[in-house]
Protein backbone atom coordinates (compact mmCIF):
# COMPACT_ATOMS: atom_id res chain seq x y z
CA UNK A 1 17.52 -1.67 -1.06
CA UNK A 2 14.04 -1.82 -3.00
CA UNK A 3 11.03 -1.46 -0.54
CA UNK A 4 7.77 -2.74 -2.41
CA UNK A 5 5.60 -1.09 -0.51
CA UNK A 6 2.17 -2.57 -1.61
CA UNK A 7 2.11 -6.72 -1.93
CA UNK A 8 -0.58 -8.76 -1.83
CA UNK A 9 2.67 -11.51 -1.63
CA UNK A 10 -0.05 -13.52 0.29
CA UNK A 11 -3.15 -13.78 -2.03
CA UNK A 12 -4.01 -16.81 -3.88
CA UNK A 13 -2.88 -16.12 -7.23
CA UNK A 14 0.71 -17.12 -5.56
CA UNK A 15 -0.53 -19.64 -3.90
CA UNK A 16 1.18 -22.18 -6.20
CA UNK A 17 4.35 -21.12 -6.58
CA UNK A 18 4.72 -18.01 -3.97
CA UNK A 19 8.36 -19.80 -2.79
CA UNK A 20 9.63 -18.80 -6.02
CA UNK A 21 7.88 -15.47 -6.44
CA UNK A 22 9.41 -14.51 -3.40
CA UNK A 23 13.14 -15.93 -4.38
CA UNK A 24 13.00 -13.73 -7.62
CA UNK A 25 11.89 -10.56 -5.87
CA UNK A 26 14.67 -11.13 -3.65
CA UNK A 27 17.41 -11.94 -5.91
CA UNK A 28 16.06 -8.65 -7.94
CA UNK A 29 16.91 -6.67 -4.96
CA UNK A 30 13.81 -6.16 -3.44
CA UNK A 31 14.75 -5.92 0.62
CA UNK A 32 11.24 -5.19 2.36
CA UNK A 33 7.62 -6.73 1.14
CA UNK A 34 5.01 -4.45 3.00
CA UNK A 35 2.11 -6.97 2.54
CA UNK A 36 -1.44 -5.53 3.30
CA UNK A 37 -4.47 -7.19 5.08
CA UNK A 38 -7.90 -7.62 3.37
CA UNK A 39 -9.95 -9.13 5.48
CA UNK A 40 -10.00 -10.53 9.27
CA UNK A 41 -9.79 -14.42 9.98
CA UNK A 42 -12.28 -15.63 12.27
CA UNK A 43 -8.73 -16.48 14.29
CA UNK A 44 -5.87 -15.22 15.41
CA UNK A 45 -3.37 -16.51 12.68
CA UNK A 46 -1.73 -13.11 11.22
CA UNK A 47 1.07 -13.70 9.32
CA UNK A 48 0.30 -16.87 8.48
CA UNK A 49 1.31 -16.86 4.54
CA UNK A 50 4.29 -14.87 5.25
CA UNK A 51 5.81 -15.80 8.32
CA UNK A 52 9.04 -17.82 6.17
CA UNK A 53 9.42 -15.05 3.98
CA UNK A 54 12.45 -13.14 5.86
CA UNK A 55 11.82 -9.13 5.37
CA UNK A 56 8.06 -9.61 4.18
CA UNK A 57 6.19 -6.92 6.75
CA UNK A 58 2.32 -7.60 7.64
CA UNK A 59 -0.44 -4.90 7.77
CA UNK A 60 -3.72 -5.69 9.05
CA UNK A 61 -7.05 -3.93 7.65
CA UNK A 62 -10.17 -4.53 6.52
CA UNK A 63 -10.14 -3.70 2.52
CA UNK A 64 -13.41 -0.92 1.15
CA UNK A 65 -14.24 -4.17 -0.89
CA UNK A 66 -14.73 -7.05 1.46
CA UNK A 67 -16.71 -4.98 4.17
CA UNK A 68 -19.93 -6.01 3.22
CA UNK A 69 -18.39 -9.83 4.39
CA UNK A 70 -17.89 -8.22 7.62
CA UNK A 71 -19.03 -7.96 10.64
CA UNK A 72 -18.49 -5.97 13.93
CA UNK A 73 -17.49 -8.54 15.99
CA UNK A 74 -14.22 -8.12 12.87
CA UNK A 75 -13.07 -4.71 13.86
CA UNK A 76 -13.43 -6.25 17.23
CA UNK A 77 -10.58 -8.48 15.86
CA UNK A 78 -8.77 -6.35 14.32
CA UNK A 79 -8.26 -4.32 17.76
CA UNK A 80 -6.77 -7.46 19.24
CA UNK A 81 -4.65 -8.57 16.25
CA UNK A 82 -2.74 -4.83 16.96
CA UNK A 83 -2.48 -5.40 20.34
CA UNK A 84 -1.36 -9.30 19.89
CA UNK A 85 0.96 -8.36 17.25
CA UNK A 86 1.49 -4.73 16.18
CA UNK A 87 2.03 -4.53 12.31
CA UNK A 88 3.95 -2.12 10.04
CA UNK A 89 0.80 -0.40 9.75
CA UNK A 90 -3.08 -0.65 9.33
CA UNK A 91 -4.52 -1.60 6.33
CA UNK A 92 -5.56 -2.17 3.91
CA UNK A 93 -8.42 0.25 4.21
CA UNK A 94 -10.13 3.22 2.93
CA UNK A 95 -13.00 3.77 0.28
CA UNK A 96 -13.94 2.63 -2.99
CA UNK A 97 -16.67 4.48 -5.09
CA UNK A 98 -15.55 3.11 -8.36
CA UNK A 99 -17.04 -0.68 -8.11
CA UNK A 100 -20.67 -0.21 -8.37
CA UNK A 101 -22.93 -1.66 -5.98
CA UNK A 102 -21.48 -0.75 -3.11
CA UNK A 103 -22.53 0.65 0.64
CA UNK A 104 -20.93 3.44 0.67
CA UNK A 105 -21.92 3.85 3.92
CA UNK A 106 -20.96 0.73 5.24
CA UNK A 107 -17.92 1.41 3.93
CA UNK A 108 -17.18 4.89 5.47
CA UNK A 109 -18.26 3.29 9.02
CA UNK A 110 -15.71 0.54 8.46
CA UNK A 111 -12.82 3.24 7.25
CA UNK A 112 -13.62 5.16 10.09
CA UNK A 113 -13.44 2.59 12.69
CA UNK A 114 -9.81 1.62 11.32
CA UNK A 115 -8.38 5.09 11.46
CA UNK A 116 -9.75 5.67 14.66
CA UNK A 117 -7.70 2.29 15.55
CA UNK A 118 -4.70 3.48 14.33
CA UNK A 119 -4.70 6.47 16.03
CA UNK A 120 -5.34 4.63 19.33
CA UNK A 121 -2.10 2.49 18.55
CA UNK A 122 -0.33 5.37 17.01
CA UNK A 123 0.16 3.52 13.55
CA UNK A 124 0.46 4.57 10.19
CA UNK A 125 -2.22 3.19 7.57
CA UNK A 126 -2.09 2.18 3.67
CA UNK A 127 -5.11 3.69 1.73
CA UNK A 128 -6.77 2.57 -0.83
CA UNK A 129 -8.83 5.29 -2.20
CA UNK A 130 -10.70 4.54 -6.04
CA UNK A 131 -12.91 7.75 -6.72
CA UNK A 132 -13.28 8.48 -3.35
CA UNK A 133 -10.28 10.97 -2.85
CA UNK A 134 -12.38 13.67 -0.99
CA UNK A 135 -13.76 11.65 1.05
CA UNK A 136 -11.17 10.10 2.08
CA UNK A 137 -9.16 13.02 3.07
CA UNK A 138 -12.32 14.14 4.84
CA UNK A 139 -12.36 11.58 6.94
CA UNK A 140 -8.38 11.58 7.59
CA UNK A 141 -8.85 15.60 8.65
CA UNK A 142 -11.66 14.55 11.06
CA UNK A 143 -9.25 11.57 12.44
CA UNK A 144 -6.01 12.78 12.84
CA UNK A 145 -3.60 9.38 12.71
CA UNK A 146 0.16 9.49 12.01
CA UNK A 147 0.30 9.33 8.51
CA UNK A 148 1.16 6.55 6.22
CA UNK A 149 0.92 5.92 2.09
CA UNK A 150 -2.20 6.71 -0.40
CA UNK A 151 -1.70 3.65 -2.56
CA UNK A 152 -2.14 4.07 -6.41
CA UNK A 153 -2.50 7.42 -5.97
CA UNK A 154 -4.29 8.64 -9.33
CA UNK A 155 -6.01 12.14 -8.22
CA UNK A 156 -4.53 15.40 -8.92
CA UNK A 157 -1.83 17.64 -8.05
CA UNK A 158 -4.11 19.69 -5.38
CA UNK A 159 -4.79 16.45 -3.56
CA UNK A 160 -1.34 15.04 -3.74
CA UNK A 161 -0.45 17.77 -1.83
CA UNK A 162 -3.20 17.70 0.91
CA UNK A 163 -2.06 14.17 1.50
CA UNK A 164 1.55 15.07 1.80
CA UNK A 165 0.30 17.82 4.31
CA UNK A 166 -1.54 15.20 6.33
CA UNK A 167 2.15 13.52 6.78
CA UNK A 168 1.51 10.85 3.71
CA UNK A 169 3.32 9.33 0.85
CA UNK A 170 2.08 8.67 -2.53
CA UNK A 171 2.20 4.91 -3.70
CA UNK A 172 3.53 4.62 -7.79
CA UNK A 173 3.81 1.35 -9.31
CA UNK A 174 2.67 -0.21 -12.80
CA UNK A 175 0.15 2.31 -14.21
CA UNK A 176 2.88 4.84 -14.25
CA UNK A 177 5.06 2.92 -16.82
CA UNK A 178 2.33 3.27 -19.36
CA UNK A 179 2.93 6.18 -21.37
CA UNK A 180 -0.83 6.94 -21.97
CA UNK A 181 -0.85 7.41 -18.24
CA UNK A 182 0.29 11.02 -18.98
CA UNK A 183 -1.94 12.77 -15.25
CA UNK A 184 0.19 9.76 -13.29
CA UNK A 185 3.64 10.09 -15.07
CA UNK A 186 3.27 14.34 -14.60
CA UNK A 187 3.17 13.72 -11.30
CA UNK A 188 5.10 10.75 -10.91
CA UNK A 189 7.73 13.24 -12.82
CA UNK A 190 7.15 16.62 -10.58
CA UNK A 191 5.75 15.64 -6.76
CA UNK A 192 8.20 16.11 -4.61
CA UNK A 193 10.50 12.82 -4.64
CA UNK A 194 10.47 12.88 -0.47
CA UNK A 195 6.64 11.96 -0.88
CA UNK A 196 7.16 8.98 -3.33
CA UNK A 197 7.52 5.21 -2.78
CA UNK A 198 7.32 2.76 -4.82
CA UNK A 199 5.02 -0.17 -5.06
CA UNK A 200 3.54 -3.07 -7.36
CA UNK A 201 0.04 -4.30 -5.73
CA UNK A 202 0.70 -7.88 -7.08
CA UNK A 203 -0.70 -9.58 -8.23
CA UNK A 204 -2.62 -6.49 -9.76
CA UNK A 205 -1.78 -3.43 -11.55
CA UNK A 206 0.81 -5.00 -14.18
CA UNK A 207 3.29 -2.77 -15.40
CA UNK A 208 3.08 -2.47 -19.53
CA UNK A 209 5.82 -5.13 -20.22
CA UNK A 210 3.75 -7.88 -18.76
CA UNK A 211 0.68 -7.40 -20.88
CA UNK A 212 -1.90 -7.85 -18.46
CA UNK A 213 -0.48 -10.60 -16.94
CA UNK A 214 0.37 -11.49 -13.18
CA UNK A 215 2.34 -8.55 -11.75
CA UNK A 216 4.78 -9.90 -9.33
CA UNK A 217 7.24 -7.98 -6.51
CA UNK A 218 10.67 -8.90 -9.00
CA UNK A 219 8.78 -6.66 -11.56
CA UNK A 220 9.80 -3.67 -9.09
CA UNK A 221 13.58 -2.61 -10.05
CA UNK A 222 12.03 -2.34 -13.58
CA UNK A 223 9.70 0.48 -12.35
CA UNK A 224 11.78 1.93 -10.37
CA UNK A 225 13.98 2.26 -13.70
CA UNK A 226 10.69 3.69 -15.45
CA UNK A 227 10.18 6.29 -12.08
CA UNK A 228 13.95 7.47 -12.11
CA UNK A 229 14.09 8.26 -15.93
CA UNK A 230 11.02 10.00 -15.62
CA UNK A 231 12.40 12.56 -12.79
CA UNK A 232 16.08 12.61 -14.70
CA UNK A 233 17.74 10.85 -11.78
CA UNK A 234 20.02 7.75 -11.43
CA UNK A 235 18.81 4.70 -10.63
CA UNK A 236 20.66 4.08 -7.34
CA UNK A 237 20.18 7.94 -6.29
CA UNK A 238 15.98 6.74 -6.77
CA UNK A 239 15.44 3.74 -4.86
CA UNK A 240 17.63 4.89 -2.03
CA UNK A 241 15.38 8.33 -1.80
CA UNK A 242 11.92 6.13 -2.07
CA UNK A 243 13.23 3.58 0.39
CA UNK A 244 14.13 6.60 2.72
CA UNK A 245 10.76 7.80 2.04
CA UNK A 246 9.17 4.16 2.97
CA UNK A 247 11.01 4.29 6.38
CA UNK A 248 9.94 7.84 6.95
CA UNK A 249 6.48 6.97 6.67
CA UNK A 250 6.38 3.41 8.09
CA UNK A 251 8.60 3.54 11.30
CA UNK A 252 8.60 -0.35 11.52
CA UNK A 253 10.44 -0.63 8.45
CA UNK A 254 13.26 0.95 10.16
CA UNK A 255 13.26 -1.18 13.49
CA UNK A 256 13.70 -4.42 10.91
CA UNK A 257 16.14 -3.24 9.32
């Protein structure tokens, strides 16, 4: 079974024709959407793009991007969303010091907040960390939580490994199958494959074939394919390993299955 780890199966680009999105991913083999959160409705309605799609898994989170949006009265939500109805994991959050403009320290207070939440409820969280890899594994050494995935990971082999220390796995997905990508595909090729799962983040991060277009979860098995020639392994010896992985890492994936 495929896991796509990182979905965004909700957002509005699908909002057309997400039925069919979803049948192709399926009849491509992909068993398990993890689909982050963004942002926090002013009401209780999780899972309320989702909740047809049979094996699609909701995280809730508050993304770096949309905190300035927020408010405290949010995280306030987001504490009784987990309570209400405990997700796979929490997220998406973490910090993002690539898009200029930003509060950075706005942001921290927000990532904070969330890890110190999922430690509370003893959950896993999906990172999303753009430039900000130091900080970010500051902050996860100050607040110990349970692990979870460091989506898109693009740093470098010494922080790889301090996030695999800190009981997380490393999200690859579309920029790997681009050969200029040569840092990504290295490591992609020679991190430990028990620390690897795979993901797309559609509708973003397109893998090479689709030429900037929409990136969509049935776009998966063909990275997977790029991943497993890459390490010199078959492709059914791969996505069993990174689906393993994905269970290891997000203990709710196991209870669906």
């Amino acid at each position: 079974m495929l896991i796509d780890t990182h979905c965004h199966l909700d957002a509005a680009e699908f909002d057309a024709d997400r039925d069919a999105v979803y049948a192709a991913a399926t009849a491509a083999g992909v068993g398990r959407i993890v689909v982050p959160g963004v942002t926090v409705n002013r009401k209780f309605r999780p899972k309320s793009k989702i909740a047809d799609y049979p094996g699609c898994l909701e995280a809730y989170g508050i993304h770096p991007l949309y905190v300035d949006q927020s408010s405290p009265e949010d995280l306030s939500r987001l504490r009784d969303w987990l309570q209400q109805a405990p997700p796979v994991a929490v997220g998406e959050i973490g910090l993002d010091f690539y898009v200029s403009g930003l509060d950075i320290e706005r942001q921290t207070h927000f990532f904070i907040e969330q890890l110190k939440l999922a430690r509370e409820f003893d959950l896993p969280v999906l990172l999303h960390v753009r430039r900000a890899i130091d900080p970010v594994l500051k902050q996860l050494r100050r607040i110990g939580v349970r692990g979870g995935i460091a989506h898109a990971f693009n740093g470098s082999r010494q922080q790889a490994d301090e996030f695999i220390k800190l009981g997380f796995a490393l999200g690859f997905g579309g920029a790997m199958t681009f050969s200029g990508s040569t840092r990504i595909r290295e490591l992609a090729r020679t991190l430990p494959l028990e620390s690897i799962v795979l993901e797309t983040d559609a509708p973003d991060i397109p893998p090479a074939w689709l030429n900037g277009g929409r990136n969509a979860p049935a776009e998966l098995p063909r990275i997977a394919e790029v991943l497993a020639e890459l390490r010199g392994i078959s492709l059914p010896a791969l996505v069993a390993q990174t689906a393993a992985n994905a269970r290891a890492v997000l203990p709710a994936l196991q209870a669906d299955i």
